[in-house]
Protein backbone atom coordinates (compact mmCIF):
# COMPACT_ATOMS: atom_id res chain seq x y z
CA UNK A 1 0.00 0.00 0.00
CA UNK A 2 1.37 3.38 -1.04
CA UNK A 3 2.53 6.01 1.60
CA UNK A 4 1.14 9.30 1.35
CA UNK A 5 2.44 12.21 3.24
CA UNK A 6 0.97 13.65 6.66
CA UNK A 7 2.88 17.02 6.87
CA UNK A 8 4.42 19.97 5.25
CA UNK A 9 7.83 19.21 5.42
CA UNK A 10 7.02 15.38 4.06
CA UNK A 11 4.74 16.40 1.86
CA UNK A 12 7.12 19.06 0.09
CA UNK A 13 10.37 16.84 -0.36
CA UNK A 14 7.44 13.89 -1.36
CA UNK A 15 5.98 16.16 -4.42
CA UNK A 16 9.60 17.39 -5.46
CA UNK A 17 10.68 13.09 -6.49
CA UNK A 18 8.27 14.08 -9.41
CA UNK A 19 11.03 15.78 -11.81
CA UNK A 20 13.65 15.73 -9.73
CA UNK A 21 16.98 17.29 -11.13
CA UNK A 22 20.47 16.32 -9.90
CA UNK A 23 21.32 20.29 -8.63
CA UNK A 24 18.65 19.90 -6.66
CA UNK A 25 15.84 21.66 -8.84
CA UNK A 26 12.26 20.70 -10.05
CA UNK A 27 11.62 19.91 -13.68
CA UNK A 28 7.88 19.25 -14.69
CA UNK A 29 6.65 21.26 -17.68
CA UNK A 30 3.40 20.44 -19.05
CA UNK A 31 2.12 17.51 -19.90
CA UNK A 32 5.84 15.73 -19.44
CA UNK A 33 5.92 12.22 -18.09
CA UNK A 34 6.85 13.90 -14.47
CA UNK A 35 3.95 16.64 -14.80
CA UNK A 36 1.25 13.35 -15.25
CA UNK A 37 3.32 11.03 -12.68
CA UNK A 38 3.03 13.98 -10.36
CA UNK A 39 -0.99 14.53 -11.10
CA UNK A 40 -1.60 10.86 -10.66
CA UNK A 41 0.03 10.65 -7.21
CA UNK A 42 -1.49 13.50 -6.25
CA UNK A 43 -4.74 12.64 -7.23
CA UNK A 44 -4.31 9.05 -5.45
CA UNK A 45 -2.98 11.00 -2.24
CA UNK A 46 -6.32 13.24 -2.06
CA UNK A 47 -8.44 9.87 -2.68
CA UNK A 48 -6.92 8.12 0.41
CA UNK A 49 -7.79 11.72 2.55
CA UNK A 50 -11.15 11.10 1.44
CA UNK A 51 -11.78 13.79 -1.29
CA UNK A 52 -13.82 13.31 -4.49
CA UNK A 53 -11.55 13.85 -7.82
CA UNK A 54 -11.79 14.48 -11.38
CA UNK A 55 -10.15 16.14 -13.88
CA UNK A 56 -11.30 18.72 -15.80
CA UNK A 57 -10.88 18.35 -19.85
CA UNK A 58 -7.39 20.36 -20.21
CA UNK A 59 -5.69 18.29 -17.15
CA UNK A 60 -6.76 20.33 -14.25
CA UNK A 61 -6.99 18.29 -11.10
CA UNK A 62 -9.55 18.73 -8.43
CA UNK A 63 -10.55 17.20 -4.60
CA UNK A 64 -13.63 17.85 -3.38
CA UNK A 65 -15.02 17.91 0.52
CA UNK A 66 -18.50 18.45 -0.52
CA UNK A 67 -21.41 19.70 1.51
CA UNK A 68 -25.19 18.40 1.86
CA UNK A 69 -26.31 20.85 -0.62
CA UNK A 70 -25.59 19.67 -4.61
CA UNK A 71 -26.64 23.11 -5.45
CA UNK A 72 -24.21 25.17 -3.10
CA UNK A 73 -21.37 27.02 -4.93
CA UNK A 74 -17.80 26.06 -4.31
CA UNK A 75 -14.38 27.58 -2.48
CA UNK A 76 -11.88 26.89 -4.33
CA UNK A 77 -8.04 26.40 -2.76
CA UNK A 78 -5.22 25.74 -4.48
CA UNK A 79 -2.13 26.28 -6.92
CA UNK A 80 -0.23 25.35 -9.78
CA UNK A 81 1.88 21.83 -10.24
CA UNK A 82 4.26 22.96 -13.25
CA UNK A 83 7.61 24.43 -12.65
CA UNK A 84 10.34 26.10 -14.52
CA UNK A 85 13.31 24.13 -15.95
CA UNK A 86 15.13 22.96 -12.61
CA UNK A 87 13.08 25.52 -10.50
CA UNK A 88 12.47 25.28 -6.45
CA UNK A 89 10.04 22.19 -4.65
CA UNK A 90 7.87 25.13 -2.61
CA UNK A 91 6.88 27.80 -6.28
CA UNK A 92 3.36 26.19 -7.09
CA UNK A 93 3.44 22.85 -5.27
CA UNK A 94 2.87 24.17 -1.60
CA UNK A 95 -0.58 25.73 -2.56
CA UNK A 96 -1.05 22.41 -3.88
CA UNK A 97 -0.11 20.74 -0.56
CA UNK A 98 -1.30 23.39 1.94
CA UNK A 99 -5.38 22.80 0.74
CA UNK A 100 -4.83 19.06 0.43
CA UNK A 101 -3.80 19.23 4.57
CA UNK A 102 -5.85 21.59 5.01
CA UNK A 103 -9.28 20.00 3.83
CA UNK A 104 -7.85 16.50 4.99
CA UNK A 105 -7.84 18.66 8.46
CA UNK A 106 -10.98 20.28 8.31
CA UNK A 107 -13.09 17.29 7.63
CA UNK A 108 -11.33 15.13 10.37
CA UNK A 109 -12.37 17.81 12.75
CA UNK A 110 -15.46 19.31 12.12
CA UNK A 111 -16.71 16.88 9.16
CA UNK A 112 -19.14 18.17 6.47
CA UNK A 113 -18.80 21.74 5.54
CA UNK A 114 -21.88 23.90 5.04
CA UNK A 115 -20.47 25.17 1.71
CA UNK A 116 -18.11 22.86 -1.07
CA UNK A 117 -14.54 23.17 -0.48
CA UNK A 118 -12.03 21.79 -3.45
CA UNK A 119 -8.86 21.96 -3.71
CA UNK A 120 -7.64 22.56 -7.28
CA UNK A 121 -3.62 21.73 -8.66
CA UNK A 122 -3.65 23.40 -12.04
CA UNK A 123 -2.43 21.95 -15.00
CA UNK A 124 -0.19 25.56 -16.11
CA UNK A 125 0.83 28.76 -14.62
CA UNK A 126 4.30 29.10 -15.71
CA UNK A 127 5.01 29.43 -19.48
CA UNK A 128 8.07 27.41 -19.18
CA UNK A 129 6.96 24.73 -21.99
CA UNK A 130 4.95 26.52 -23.93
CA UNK A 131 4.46 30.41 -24.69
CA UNK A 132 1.21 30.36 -22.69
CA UNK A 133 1.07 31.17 -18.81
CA UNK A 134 -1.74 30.46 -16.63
CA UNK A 135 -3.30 28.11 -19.20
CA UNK A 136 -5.12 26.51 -16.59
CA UNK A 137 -6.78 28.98 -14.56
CA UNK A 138 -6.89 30.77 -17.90
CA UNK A 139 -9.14 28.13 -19.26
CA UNK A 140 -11.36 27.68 -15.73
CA UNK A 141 -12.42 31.74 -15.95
CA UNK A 142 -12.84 31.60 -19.81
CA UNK A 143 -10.12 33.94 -20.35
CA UNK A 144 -8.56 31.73 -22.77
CA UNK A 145 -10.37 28.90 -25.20
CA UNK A 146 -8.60 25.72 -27.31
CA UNK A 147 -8.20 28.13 -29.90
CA UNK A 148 -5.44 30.86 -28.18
CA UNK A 149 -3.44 27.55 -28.63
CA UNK A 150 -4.08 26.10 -31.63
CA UNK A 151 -0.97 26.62 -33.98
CA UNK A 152 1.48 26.77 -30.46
CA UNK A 153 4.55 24.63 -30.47
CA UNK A 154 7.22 24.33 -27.86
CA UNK A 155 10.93 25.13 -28.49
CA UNK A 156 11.79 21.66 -29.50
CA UNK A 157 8.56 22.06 -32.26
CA UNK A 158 6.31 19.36 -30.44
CA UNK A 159 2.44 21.06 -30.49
CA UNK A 160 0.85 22.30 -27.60
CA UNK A 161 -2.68 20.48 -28.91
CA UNK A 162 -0.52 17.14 -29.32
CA UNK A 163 0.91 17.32 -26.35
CA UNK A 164 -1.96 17.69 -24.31
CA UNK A 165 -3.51 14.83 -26.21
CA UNK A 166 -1.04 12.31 -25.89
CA UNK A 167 -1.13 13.16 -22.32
CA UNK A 168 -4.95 12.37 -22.33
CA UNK A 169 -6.85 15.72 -22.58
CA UNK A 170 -7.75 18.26 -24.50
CA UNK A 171 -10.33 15.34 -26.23
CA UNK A 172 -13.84 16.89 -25.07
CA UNK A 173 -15.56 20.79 -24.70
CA UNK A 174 -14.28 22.14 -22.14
CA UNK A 175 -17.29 23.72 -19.68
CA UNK A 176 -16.41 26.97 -17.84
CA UNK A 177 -17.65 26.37 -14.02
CA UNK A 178 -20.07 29.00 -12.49
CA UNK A 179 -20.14 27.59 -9.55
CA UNK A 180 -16.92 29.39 -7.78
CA UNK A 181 -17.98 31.30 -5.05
CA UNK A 182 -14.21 32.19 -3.79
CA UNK A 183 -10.51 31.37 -5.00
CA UNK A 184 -7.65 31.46 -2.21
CA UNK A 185 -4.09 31.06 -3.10
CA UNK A 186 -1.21 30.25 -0.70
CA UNK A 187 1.88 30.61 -2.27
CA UNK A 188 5.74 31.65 -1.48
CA UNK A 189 6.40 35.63 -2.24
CA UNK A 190 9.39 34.48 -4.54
CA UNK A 191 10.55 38.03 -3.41
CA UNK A 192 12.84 39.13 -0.32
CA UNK A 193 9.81 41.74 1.08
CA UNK A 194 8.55 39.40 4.03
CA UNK A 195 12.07 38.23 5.21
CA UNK A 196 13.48 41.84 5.43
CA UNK A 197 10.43 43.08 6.95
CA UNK A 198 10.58 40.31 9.56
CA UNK A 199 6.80 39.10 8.90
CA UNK A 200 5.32 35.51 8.70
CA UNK A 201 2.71 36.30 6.45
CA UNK A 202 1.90 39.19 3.22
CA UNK A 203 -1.15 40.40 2.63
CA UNK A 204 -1.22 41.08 -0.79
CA UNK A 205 -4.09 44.24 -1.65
CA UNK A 206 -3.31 43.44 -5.59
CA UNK A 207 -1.03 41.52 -8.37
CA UNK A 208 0.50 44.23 -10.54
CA UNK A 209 -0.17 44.66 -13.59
CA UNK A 210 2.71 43.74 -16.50
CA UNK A 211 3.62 45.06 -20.19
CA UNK A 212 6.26 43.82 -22.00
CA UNK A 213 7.95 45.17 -24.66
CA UNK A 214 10.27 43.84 -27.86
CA UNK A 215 12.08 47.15 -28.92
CA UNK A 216 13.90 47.15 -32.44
CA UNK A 217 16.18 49.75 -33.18
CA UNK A 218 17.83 49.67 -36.98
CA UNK A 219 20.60 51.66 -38.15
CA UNK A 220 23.54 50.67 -40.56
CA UNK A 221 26.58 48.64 -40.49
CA UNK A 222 29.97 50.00 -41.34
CA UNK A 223 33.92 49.62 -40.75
CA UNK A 224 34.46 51.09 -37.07
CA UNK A 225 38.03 51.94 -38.17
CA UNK A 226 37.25 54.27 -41.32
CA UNK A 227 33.45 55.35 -40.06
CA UNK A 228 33.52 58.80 -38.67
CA UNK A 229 32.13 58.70 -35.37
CA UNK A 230 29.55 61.81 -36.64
CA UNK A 231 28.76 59.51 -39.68
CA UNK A 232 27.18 56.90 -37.83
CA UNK A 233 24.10 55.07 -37.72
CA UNK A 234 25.30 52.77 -34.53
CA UNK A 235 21.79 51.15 -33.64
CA UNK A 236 23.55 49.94 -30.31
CA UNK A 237 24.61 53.42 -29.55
CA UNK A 238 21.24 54.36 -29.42
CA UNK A 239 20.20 51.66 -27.73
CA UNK A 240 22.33 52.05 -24.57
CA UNK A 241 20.84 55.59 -24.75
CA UNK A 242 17.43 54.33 -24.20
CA UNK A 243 18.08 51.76 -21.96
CA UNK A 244 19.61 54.23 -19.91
CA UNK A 245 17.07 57.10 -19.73
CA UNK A 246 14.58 54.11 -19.08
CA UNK A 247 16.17 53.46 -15.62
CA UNK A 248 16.41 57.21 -15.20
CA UNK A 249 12.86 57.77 -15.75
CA UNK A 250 11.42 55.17 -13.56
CA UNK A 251 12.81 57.65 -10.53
CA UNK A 252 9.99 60.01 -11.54
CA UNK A 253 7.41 57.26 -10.05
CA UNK A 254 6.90 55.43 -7.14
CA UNK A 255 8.32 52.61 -5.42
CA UNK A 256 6.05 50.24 -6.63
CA UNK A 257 6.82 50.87 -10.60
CA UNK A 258 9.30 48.27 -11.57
CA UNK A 259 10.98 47.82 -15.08
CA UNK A 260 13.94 45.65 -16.41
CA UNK A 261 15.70 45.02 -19.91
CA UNK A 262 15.98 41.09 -19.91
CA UNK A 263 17.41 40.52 -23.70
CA UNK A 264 19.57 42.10 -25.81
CA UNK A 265 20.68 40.61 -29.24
CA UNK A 266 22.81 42.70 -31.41
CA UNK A 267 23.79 42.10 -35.08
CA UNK A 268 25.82 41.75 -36.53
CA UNK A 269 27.67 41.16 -33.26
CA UNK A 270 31.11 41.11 -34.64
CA UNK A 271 34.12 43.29 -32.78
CA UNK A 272 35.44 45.70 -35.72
CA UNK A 273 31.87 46.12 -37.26
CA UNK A 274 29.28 49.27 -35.90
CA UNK A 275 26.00 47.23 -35.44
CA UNK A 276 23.09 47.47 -37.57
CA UNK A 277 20.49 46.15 -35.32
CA UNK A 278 19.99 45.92 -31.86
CA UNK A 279 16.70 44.29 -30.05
CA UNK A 280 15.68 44.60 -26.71
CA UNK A 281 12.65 43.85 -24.31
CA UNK A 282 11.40 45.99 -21.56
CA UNK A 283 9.15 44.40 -18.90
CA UNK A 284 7.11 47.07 -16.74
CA UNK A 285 5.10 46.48 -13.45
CA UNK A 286 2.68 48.27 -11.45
CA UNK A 287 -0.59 47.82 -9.23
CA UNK A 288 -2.60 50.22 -10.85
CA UNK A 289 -3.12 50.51 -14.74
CA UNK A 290 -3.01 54.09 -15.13
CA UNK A 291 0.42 54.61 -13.70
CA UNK A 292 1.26 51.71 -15.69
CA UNK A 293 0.11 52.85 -19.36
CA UNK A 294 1.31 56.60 -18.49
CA UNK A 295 4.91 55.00 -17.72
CA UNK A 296 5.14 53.16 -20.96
CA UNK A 297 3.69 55.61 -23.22
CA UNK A 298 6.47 58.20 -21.69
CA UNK A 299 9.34 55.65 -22.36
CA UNK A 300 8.24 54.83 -25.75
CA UNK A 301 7.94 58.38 -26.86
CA UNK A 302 11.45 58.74 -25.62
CA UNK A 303 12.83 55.76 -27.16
CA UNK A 304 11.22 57.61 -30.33
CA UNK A 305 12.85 61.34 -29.88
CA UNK A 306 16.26 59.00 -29.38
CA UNK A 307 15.87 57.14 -32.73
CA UNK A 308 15.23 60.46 -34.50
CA UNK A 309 18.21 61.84 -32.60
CA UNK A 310 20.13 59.81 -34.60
CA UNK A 311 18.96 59.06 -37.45
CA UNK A 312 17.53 55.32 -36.48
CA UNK A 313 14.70 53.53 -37.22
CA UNK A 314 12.38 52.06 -34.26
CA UNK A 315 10.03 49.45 -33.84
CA UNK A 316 8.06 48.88 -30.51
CA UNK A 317 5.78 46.24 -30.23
CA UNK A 318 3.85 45.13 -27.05
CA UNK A 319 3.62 41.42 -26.69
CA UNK A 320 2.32 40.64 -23.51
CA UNK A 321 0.09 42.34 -21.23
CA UNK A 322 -2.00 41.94 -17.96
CA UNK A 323 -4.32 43.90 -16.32
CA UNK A 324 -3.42 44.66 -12.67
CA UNK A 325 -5.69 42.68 -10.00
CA UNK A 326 -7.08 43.93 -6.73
CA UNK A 327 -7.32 41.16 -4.16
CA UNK A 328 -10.85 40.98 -2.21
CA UNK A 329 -10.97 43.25 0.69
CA UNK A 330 -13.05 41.25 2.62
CA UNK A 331 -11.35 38.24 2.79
CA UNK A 332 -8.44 40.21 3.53
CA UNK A 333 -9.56 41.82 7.02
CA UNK A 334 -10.63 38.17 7.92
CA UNK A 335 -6.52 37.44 7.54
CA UNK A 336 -5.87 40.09 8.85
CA UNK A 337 -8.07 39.32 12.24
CA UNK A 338 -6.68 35.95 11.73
CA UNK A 339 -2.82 36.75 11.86
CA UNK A 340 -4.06 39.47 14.91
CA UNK A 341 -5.68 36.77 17.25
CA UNK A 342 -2.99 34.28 16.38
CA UNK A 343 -0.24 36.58 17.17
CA UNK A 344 0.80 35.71 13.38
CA UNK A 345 3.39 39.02 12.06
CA UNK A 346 1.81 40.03 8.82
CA UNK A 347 2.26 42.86 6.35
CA UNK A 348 0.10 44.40 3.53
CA UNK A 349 1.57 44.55 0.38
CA UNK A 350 1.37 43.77 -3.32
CA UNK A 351 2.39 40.92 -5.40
CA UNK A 352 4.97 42.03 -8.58
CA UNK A 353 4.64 37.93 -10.19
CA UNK A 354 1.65 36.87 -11.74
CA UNK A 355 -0.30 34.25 -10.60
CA UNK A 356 -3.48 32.29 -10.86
CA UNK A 357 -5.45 34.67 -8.34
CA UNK A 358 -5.10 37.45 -10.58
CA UNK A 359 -7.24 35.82 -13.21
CA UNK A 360 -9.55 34.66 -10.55
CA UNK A 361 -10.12 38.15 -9.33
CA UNK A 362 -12.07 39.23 -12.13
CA UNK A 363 -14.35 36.23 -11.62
CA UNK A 364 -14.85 35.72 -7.95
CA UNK A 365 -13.54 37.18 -4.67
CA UNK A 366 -10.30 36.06 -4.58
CA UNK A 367 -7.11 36.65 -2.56
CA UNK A 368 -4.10 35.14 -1.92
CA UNK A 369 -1.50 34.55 1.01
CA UNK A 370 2.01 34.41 0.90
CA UNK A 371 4.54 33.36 3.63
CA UNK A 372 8.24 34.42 3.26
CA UNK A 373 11.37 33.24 0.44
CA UNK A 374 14.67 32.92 2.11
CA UNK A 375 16.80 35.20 0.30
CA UNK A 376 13.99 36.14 -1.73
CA UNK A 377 15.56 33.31 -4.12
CA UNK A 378 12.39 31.59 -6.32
CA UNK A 379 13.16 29.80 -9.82
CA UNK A 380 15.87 28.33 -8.63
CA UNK A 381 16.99 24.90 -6.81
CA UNK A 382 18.18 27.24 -4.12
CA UNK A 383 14.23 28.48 -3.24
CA UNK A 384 13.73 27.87 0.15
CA UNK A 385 10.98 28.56 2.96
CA UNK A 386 11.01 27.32 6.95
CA UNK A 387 8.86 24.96 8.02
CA UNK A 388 7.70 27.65 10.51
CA UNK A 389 6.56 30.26 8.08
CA UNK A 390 4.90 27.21 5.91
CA UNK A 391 3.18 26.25 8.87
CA UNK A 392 1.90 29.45 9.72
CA UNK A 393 0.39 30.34 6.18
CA UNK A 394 -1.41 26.92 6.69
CA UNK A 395 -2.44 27.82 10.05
CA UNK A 396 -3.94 30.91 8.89
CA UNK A 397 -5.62 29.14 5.55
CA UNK A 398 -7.44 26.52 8.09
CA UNK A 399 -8.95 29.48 10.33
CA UNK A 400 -9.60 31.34 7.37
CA UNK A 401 -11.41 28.36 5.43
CA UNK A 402 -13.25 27.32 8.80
CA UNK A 403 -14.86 30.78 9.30
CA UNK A 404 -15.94 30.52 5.29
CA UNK A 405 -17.26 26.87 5.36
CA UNK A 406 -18.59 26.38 8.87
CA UNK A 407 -19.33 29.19 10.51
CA UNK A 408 -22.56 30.12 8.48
């Protein structure tokens, strides 16, 4: 007879076997042979606590404590099983764990709840297979449809439609529930906020909001040796320009705007030759959408004046974009009560990652916890949280899910 975990700690190392990496990461992209080992045992281990499962038609996995009532709506708890390429055991997988435990918990002590409670481990948040993130919340909100990934293929060429297939999905319609009454995420911060500020658990008031940016800049290739420097058309030149005035800018705003230049390819990219073409993206961040769209319309006009400064050519093109998310209020003074009573440190503040609670937001009241990353180190083999703070978000999801499903 199989051994399922009992705690945290177990539970944790248990879910990390599925993927493992030799440095110590987490490998299991969607619909891999570790992302279905990993749904299998996990849908076994909520069977033997005594929840009812299915999976939905795109892979999502659910367990349900239901109550007497086959007509009450449903809170929904829970998190995404994917990783990165060799990322940490807690990103994703101890949302998972946390509502198994916690549901497991709840029913031991206090048996049927007056409202459904399921615990959900989605098929996709991260993007790291294919260029589509939060596929499976995505899907559950009807945000996205089989269609946004109909001609998608990974970077090896293998289909995202195939791919699901062969992994046993994406075969029926898939239904959009209406039944969701409230999503609550529990998740690491993957950000150093909580451990400098000394606090157990964040609060977060709202998931910023994100642009990204692929900036072309096009100028002309020449001989550095015999080009006068007056002569040029160096698209890196005026590159470095913008990238520079783009950190400069973001001074003008407040703490919570965040930007970054992740790539830069340059061509021809050869020592003795002025390049002709640089690209770069830009990746902007903020909680509320006006600051947001009045920050990258300023840089992009700038970028502009710069390209005409020297005689370059520009392209901007936005690529990706989400809309920030406010978190429910409500629910949030009931943590906040919570952590008070319970002697719990917490502090408010937002979340710069994505996640599946910002999608859920614009469905449902939804928040979502997060308990502290040592180091602020996510992504990574090296992404670690105590057993102390996990604990604690757990103990504050139980309260918080008792209050919701029992006290009525």
């Amino acid at each position: 007879m199989a051994h399922y975990p009992t705690n945290l700690h177990e539970a944790i190392d248990w879910l990390a076997t599925f993927g493992a990496e030799r440095d110590g990461g987490v490998t299991r992209t969607l619909y891999s042979k570790p992302w279905k080992e990993a749904q299998q045992a996990l849908k076994a281990w909520m069977e033997e606590a005594g929840l009812l499962t299915n999976y939905d038609s795109i892979g999502n996995l659910f367990g349900r404590l239901p109550c007497s009532n086959p007509n009450a709506p449903t809170i929904l708890i829970g998190s995404h099983v994917d990783t990165v390429k060799s990322g940490g055991k807690y990103d994703g997988a101890y949302g998972i764990i946390a509502g198994i435990l916690a549901l497991l918990h709840l029913k031991k002590q206090y048996g049927q709840p007056a409202i459904n409670l399921e615990v959900v481990s989605f098929c996709e948040e991260e993007g790291s297979r294919f260029p589509v993130a939060l596929w499976g919340s995505g899907m559950m909100t009807g945000i996205y449809s089989y269609n946004d990934i109909r001609d998608t293929k990974d970077s090896e060429g293998s289909s995202f439609q195939k791919a699901m297939m062969e992994a046993g999905f994406g075969l029926s319609e898939y239904r959009v529930r209406n039944d969701i009454q409230t999503f609550i995420e529990l998740h690491i911060e993957q950000g150093p906020t909580l451990e400098k500020v000394e606090k157990s658990i964040g609060i977060v008031k709202a998931i910023v909001g994100q642009k990204r940016f692929r900036i072309t800049v096009n100028g002309e290739s020449n001989h550095v040796g015999t080009t006068s420097m007056k002569w040029r058309r160096d698209a890196l030149h005026g590159a470095v320009n913008m990238i520079h005035d783009l950190y400069e800018s973001i001074k003008k705003y407040d703490e919570d705007l965040v930007t970054s230049v992740g790539q830069l390819f340059v061509e021809p990219n050869v020592p003795n030759v002025i390049p002709n073409q640089v690209q770069f993206t830009v990746d902007a961040r903020h909680p509320n959408e006006t600051v947001l769209r009045s920050f990258c319309h300023q840089f992009t006009e700038m970028f502009k004046t710069h390209a005409k400064k020297r005689d370059l050519d520009i392209q901007v093109e936005m690529w990706h974009e989400v809309q920030p998310s406010q978190m429910d209020s409500n629910l949030n003074e009931m943590i906040q009560s919570i952590c008070t009573s319970s002697n719990i440190p917490f502090h408010w503040m937002n979340s710069g990652a994505g996640h599946d609670a910002q999608l859920f937001a614009r469905v449902c009241p939804t928040t979502i916890l997060f308990v502290p990353s040592q180091g602020g180190i996510s992504h990574s083999p090296l992404e670690y949280t105590s057993i102390q703070d996990l604990e604690s978000g757990l103990k504050v999801l139980l309260q918080l899910l008792h209050q919701l499903a029992y006290k009525r």
